[in-house]
C-alpha atoms as a PDB file:
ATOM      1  CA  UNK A   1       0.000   0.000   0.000  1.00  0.00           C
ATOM      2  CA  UNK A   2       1.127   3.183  -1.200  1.00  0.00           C
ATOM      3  CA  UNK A   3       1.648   6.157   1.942  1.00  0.00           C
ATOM      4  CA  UNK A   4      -1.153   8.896   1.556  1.00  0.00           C
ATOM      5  CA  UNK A   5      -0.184  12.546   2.362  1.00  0.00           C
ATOM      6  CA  UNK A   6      -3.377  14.822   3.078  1.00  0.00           C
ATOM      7  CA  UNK A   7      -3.627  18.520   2.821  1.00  0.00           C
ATOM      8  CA  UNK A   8      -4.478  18.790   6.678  1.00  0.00           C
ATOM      9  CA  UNK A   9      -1.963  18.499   9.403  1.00  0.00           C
ATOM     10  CA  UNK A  10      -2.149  14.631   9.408  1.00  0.00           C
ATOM     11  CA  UNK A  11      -0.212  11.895   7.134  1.00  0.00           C
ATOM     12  CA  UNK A  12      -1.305   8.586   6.648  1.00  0.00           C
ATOM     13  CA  UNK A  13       1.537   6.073   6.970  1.00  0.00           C
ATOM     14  CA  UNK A  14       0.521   2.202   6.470  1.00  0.00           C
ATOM     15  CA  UNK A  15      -2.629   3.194   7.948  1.00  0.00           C
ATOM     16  CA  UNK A  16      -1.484   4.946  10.691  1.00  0.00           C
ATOM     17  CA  UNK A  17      -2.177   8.745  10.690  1.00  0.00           C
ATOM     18  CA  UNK A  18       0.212  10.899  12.412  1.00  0.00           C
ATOM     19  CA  UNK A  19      -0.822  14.443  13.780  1.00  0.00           C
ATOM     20  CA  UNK A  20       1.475  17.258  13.256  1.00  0.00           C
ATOM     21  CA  UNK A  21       2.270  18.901  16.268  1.00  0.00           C
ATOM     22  CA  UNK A  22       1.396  22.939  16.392  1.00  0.00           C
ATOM     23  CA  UNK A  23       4.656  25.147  17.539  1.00  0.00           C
ATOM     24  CA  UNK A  24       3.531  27.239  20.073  1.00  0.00           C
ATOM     25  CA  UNK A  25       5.513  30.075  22.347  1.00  0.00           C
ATOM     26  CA  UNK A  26       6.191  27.435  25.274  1.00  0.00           C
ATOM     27  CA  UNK A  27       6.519  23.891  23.354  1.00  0.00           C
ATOM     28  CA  UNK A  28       9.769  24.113  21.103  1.00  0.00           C
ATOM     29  CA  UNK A  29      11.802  21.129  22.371  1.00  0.00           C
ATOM     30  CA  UNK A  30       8.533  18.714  22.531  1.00  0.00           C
ATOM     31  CA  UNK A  31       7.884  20.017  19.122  1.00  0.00           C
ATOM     32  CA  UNK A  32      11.479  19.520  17.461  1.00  0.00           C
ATOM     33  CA  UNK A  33      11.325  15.848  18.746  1.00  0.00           C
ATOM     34  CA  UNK A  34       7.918  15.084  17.476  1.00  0.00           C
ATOM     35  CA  UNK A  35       8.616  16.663  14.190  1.00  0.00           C
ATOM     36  CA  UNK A  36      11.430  14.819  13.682  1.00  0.00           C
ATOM     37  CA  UNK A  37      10.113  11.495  14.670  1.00  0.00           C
ATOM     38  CA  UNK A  38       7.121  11.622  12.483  1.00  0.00           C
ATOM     39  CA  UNK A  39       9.423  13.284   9.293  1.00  0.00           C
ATOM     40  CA  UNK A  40      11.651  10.189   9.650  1.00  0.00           C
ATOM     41  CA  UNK A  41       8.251   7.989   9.628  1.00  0.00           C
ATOM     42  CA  UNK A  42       7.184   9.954   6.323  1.00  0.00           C
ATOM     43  CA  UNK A  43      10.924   8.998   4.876  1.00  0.00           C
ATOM     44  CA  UNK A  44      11.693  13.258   4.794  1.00  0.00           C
ATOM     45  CA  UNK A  45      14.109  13.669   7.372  1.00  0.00           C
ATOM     46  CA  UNK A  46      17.098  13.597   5.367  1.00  0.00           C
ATOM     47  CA  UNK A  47      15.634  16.567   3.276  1.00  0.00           C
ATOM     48  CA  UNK A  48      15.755  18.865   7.055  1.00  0.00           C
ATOM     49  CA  UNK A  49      19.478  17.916   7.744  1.00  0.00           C
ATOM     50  CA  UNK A  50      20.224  18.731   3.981  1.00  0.00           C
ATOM     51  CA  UNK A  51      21.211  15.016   2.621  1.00  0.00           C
ATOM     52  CA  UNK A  52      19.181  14.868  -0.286  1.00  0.00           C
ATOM     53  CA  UNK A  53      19.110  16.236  -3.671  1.00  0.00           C
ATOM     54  CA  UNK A  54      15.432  15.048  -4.278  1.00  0.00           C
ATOM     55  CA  UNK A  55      13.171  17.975  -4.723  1.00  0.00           C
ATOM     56  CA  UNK A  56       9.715  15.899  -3.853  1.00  0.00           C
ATOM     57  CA  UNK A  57      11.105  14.594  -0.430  1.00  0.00           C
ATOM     58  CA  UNK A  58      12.471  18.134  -0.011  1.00  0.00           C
ATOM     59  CA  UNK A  59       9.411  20.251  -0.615  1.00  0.00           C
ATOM     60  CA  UNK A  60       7.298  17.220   1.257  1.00  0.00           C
ATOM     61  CA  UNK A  61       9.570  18.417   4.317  1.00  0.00           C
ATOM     62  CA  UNK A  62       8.802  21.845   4.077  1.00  0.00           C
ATOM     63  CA  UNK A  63       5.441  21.064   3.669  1.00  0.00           C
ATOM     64  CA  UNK A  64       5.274  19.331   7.309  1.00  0.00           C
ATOM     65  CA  UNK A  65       7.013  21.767   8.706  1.00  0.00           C
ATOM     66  CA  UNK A  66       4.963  24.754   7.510  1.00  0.00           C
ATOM     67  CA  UNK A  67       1.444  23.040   8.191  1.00  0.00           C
ATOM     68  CA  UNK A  68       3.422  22.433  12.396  1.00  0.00           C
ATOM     69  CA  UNK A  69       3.436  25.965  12.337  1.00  0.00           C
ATOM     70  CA  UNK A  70       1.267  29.019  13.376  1.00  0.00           C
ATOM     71  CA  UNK A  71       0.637  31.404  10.484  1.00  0.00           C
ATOM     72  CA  UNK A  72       2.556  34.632  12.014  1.00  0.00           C
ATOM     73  CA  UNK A  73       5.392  31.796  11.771  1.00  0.00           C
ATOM     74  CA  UNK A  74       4.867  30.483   8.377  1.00  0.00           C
ATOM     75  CA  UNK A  75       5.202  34.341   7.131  1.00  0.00           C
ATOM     76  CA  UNK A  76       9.117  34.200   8.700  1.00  0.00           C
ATOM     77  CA  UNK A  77       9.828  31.897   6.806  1.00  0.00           C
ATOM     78  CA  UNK A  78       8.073  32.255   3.350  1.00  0.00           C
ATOM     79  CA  UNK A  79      10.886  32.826   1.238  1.00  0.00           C
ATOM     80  CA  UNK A  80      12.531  29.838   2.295  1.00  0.00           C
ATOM     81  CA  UNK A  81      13.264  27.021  -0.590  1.00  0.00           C
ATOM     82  CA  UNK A  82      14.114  24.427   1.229  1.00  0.00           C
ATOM     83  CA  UNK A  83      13.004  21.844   4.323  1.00  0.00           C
ATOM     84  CA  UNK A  84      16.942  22.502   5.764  1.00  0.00           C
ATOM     85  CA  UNK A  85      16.447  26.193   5.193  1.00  0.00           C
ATOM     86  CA  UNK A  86      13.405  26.974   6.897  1.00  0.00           C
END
């Protein structure tokens, strides 16, 4: 079975569908870890430490990071290309 990515803060992974996590002021640490468990699950984390050239895992990064984040967040970092560089 294929994985499913919705448009809503939740990815389906062989049936199991994983929440992103919402930064908030007070939760950065909880919300590093969780991110980064549940981007290795989706197969993306290389694309946030900057070890891959492939533009789909990449921008599939950057898309779970932006949906874990509040909008007056997502606006810092709007210009940003890449999953490392946000």
């Amino acid at each position: 079975m294929s994985n499913l990515v919705h448009i809503l803060p939740n990815l389906v992974v062989n049936r199991l569908t994983l929440c992103y996590p919402m930064l908030e002021e007070n939760n950065y640490g909880v919300w590093a870890v969780k991110m980064k468990i549940f981007m290795r699950a989706q197969g993306v984390w290389a694309a946030v430490e900057g070890n891959t050239a492939d533009e789909k895992m990449d921008q599939m990064a950057l898309t779970a990071i932006v949906q874990a984040m509040p909008e007056a967040v997502v606006m810092t970092i709007f210009e940003k290309e890449t999953a490392k560089a946000a």
